[in-house]
N, C-alpha and C. Protein backbone atom coordinates (compact mmCIF):
# COMPACT_ATOMS: atom_id res chain seq x y z
N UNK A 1 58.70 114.33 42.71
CA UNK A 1 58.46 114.17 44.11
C UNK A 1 59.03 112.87 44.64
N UNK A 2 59.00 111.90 44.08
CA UNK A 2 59.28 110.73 44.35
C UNK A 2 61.21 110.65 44.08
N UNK A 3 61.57 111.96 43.76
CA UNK A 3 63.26 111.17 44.39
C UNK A 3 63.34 112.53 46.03
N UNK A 4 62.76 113.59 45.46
CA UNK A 4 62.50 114.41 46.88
C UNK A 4 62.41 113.14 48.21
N UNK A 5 61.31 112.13 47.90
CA UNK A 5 60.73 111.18 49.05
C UNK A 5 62.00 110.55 49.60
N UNK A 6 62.63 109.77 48.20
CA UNK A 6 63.87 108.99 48.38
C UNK A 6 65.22 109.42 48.81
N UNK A 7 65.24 110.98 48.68
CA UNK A 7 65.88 111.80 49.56
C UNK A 7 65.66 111.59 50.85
N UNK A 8 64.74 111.89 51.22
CA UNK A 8 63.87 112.48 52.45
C UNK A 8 64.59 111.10 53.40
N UNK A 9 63.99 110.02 52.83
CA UNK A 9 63.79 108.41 53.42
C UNK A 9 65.72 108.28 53.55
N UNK A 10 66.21 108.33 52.44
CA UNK A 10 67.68 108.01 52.81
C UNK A 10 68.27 108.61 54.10
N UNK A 11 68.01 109.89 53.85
CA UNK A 11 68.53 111.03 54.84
C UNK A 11 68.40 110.50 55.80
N UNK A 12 66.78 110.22 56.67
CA UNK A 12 66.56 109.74 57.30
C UNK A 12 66.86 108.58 58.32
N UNK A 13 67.08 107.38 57.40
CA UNK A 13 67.50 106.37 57.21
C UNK A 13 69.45 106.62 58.00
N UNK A 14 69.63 107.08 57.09
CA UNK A 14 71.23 107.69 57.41
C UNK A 14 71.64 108.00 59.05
N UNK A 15 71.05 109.11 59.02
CA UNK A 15 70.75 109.76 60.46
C UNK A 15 70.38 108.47 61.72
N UNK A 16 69.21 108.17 61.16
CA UNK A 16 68.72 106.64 62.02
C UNK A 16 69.84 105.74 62.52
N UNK A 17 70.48 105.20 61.13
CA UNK A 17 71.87 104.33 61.36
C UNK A 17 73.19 105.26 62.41
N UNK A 18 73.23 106.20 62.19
CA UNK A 18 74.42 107.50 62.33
C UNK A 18 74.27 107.06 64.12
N UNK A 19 73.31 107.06 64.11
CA UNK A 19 72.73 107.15 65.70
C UNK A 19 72.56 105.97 66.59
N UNK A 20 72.31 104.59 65.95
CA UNK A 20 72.43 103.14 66.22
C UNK A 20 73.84 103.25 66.63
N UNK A 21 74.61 103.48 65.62
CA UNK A 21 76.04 103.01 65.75
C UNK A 21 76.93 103.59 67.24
N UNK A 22 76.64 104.84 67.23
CA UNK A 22 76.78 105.45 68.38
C UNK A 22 76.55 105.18 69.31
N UNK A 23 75.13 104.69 69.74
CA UNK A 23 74.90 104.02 70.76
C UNK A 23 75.14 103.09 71.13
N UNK A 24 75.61 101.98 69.79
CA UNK A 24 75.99 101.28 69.89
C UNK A 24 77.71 101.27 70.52
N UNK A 25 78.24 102.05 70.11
CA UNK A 25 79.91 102.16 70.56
C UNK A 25 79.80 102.31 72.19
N UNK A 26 78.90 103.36 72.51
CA UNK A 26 78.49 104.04 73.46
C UNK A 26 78.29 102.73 74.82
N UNK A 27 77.52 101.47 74.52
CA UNK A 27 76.87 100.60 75.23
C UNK A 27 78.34 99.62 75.50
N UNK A 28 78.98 99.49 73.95
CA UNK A 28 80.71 98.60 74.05
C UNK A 28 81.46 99.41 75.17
N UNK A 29 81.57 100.43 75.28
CA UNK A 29 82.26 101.12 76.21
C UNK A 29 82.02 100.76 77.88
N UNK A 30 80.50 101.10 77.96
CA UNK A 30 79.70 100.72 79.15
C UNK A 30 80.35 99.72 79.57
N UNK A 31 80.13 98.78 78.24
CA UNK A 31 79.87 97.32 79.09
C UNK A 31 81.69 96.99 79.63
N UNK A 32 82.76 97.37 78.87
CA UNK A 32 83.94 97.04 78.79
C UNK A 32 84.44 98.00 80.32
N UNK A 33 83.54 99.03 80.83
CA UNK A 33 83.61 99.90 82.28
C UNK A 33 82.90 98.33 82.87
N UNK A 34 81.86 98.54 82.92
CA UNK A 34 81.55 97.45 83.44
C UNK A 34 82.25 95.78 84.10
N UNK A 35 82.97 95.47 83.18
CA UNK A 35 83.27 94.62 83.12
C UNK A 35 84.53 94.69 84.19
N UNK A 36 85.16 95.60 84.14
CA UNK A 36 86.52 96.25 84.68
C UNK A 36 86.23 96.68 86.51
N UNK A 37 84.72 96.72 86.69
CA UNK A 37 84.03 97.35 87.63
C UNK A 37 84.06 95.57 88.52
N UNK A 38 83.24 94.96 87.70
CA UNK A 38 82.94 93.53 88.39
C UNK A 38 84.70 92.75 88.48
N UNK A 39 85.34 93.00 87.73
CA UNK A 39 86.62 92.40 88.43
C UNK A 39 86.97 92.67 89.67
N UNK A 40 86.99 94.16 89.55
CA UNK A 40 87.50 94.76 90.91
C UNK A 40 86.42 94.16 92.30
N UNK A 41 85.63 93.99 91.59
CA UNK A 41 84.33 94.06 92.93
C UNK A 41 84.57 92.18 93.23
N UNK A 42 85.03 91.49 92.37
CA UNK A 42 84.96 89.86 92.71
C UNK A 42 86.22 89.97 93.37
N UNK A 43 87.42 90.54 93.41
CA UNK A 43 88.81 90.91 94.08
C UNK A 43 88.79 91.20 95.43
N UNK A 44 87.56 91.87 95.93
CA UNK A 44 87.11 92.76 97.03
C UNK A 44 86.37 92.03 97.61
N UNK A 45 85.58 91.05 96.91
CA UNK A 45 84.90 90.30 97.32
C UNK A 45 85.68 88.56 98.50
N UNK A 46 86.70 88.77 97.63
CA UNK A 46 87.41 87.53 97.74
C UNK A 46 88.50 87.83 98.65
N UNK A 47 89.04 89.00 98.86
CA UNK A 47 89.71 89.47 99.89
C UNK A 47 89.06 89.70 101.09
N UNK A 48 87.86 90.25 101.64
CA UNK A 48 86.73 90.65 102.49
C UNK A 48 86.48 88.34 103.03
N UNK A 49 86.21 87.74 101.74
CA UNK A 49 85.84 86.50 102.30
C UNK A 49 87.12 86.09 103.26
N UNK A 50 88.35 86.48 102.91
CA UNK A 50 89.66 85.68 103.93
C UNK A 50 89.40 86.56 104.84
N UNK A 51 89.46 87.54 104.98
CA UNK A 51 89.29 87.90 105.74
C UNK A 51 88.32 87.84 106.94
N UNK A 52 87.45 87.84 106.45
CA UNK A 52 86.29 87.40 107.74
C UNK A 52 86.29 85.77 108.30
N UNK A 53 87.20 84.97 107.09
CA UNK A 53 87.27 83.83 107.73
C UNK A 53 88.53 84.23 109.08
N UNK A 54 89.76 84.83 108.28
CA UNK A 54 90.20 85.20 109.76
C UNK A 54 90.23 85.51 110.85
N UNK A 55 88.76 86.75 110.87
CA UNK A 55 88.21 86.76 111.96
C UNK A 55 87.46 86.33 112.60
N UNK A 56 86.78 84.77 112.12
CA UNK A 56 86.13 84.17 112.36
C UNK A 56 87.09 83.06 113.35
N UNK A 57 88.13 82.71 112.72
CA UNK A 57 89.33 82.07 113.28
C UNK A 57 89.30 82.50 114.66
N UNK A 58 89.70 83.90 114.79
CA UNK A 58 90.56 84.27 115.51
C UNK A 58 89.07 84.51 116.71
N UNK A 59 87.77 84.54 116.38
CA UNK A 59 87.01 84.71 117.13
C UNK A 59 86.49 83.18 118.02
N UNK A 60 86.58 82.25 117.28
CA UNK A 60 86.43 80.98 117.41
C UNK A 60 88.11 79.86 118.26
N UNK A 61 88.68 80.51 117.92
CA UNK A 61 89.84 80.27 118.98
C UNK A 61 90.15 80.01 119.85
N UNK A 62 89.70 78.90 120.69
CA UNK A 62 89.85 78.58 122.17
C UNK A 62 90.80 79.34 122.74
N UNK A 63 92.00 79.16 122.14
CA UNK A 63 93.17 80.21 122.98
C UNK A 63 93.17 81.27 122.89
N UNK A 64 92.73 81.91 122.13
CA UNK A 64 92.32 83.40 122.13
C UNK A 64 91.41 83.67 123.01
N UNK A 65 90.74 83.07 123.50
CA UNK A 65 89.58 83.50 124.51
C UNK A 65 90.94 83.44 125.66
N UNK A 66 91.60 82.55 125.69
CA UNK A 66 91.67 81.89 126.98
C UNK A 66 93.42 83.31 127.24
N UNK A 67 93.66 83.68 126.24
CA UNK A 67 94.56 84.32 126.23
C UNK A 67 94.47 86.13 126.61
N UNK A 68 92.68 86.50 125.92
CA UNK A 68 92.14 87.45 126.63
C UNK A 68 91.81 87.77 127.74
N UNK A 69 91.28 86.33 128.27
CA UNK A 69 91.44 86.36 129.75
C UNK A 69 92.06 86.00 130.46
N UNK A 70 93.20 85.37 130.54
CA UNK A 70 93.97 85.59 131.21
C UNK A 70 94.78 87.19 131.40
N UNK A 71 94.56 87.92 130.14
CA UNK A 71 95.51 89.32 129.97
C UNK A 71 94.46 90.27 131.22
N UNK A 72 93.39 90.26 130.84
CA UNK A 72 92.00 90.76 131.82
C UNK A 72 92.10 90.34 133.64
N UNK A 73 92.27 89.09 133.38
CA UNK A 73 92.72 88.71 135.40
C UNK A 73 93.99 89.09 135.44
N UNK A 74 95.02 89.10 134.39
CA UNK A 74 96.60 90.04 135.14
C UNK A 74 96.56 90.98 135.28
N UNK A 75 96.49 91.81 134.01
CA UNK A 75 96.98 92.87 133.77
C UNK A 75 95.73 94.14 134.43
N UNK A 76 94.73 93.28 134.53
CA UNK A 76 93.63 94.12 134.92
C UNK A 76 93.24 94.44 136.80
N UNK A 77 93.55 92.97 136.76
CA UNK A 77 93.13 92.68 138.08
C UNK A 77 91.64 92.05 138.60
N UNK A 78 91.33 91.80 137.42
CA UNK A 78 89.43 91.56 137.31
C UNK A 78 89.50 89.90 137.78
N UNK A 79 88.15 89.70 137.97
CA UNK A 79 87.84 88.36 138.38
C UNK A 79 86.50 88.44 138.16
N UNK A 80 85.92 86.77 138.33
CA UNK A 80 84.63 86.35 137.38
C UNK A 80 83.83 86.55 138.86
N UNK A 81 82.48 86.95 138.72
CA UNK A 81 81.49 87.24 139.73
C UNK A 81 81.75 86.43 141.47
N UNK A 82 81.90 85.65 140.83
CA UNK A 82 81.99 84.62 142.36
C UNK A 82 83.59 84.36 142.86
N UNK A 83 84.41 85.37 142.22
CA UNK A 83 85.68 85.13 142.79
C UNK A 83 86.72 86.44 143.06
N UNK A 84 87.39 86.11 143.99
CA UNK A 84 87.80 87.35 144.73
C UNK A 84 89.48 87.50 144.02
N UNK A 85 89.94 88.86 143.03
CA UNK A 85 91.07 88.88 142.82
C UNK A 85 91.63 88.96 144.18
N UNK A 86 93.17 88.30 144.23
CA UNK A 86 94.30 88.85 144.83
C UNK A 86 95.62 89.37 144.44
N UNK A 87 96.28 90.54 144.71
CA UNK A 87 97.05 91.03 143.89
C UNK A 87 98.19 90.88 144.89
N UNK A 88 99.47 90.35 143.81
CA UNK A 88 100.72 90.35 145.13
C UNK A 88 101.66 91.07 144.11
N UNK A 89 102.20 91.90 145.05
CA UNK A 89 103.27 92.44 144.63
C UNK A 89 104.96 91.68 143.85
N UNK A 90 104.67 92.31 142.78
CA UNK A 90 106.37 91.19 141.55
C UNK A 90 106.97 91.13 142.62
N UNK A 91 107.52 91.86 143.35
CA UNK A 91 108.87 91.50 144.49
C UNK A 91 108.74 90.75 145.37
N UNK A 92 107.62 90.93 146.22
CA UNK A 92 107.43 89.88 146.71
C UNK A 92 107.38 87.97 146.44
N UNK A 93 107.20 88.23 145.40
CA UNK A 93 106.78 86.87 144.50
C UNK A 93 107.66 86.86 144.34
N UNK A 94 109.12 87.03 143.23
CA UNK A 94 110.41 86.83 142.86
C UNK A 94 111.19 86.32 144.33
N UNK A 95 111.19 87.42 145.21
CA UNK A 95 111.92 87.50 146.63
C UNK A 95 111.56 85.50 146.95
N UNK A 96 110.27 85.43 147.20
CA UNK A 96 109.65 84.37 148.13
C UNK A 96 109.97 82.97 147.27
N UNK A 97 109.99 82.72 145.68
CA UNK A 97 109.98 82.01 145.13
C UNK A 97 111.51 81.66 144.86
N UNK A 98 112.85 82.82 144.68
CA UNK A 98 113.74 82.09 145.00
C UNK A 98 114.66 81.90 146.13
N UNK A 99 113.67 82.27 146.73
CA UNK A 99 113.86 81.90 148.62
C UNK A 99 114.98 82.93 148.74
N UNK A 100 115.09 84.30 147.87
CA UNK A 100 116.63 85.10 147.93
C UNK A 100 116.25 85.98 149.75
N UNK A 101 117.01 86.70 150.35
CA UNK A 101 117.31 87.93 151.11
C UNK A 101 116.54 88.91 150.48
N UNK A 102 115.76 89.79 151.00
CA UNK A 102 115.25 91.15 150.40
C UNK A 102 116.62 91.81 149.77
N UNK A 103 117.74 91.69 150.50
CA UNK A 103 119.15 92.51 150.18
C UNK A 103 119.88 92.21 148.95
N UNK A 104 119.85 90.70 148.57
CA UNK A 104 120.58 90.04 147.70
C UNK A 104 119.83 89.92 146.15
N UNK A 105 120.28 90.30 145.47
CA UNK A 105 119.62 90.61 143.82
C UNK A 105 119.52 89.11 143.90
N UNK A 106 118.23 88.73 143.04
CA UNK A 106 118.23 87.93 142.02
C UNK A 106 119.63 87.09 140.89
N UNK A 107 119.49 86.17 140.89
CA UNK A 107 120.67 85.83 140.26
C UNK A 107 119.80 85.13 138.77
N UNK A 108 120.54 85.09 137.89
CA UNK A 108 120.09 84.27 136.80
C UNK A 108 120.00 82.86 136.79
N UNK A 109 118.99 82.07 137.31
CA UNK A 109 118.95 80.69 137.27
C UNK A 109 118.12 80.05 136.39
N UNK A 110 118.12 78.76 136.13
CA UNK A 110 117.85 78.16 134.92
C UNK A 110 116.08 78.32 135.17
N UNK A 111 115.60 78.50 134.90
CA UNK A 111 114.44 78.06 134.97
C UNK A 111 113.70 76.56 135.98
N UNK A 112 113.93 75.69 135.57
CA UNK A 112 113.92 74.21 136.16
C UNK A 112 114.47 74.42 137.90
N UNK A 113 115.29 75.50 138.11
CA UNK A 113 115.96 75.89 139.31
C UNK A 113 114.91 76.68 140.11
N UNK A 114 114.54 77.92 139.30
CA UNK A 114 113.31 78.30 140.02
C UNK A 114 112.06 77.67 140.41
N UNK A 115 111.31 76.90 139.51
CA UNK A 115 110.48 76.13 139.52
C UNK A 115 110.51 75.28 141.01
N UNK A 116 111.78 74.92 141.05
CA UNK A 116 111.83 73.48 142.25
C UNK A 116 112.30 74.95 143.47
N UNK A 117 112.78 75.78 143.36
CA UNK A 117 112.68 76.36 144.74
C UNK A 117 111.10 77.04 145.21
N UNK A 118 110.74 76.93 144.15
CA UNK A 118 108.88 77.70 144.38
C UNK A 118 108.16 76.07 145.06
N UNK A 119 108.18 75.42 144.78
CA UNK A 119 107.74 74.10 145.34
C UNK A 119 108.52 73.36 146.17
N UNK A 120 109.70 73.34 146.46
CA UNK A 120 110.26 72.43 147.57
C UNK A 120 111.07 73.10 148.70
């Protein structure tokens, strides 16, 4: 009876180990997914951080405000509670500023040229 037992116990024993090891491979695997998982996720992490600093930038931006609104009073025509848009027509404005004829096109002048015929 007593090698029957020592049977019994090895077998046992065997099986026991058979099954450690496995789980054990089983957990190396996990962890080596794992590991492959948290790279990606510190990558994502670290891309998401520039990023929100950018939009933090771009939210914090004096000129960006000042560039939205100005696009909002042109292009829109809007104005702030206590002030009255006025809208003038491009031709008119071009016409009046280089003092041209309604008849006579526009000519290409320097800049610095227009400027001083809008003011003097």
């Amino acid at each position: 009876m007593s090698i029957r037992l020592r049977r019994l116990s090895l077998a046992v024993t065997t099986i026991l180990l058979i099954l450690l090891i496995v789980n054990l491979v089983r957990s190396t695997f996990d962890l080596i997914g794992l590991r492959e998982r948290l790279v990606k996720a510190e990558s994502e992490v670290t891309k998401l951080k520039g990023e929100k600093q950018t939009l933090e930038d771009k939210l914090n931006d004096p000129s960006g405000n000042l560039a939205i609104e100005s696009l909002i009073r042109d292009k829109l025509g809007l104005a702030k509670p206590d002030e009255t848009a006025v809208i003038i027509p491009e031709e008119l404005l071009r016409d009046e500023a280089l003092n041209l004829p309604k008849d006579q096109p526009p000519q290409d002048l320097p800049t610095w040229r227009k400027w001083w015929s809008l003011f003097f």
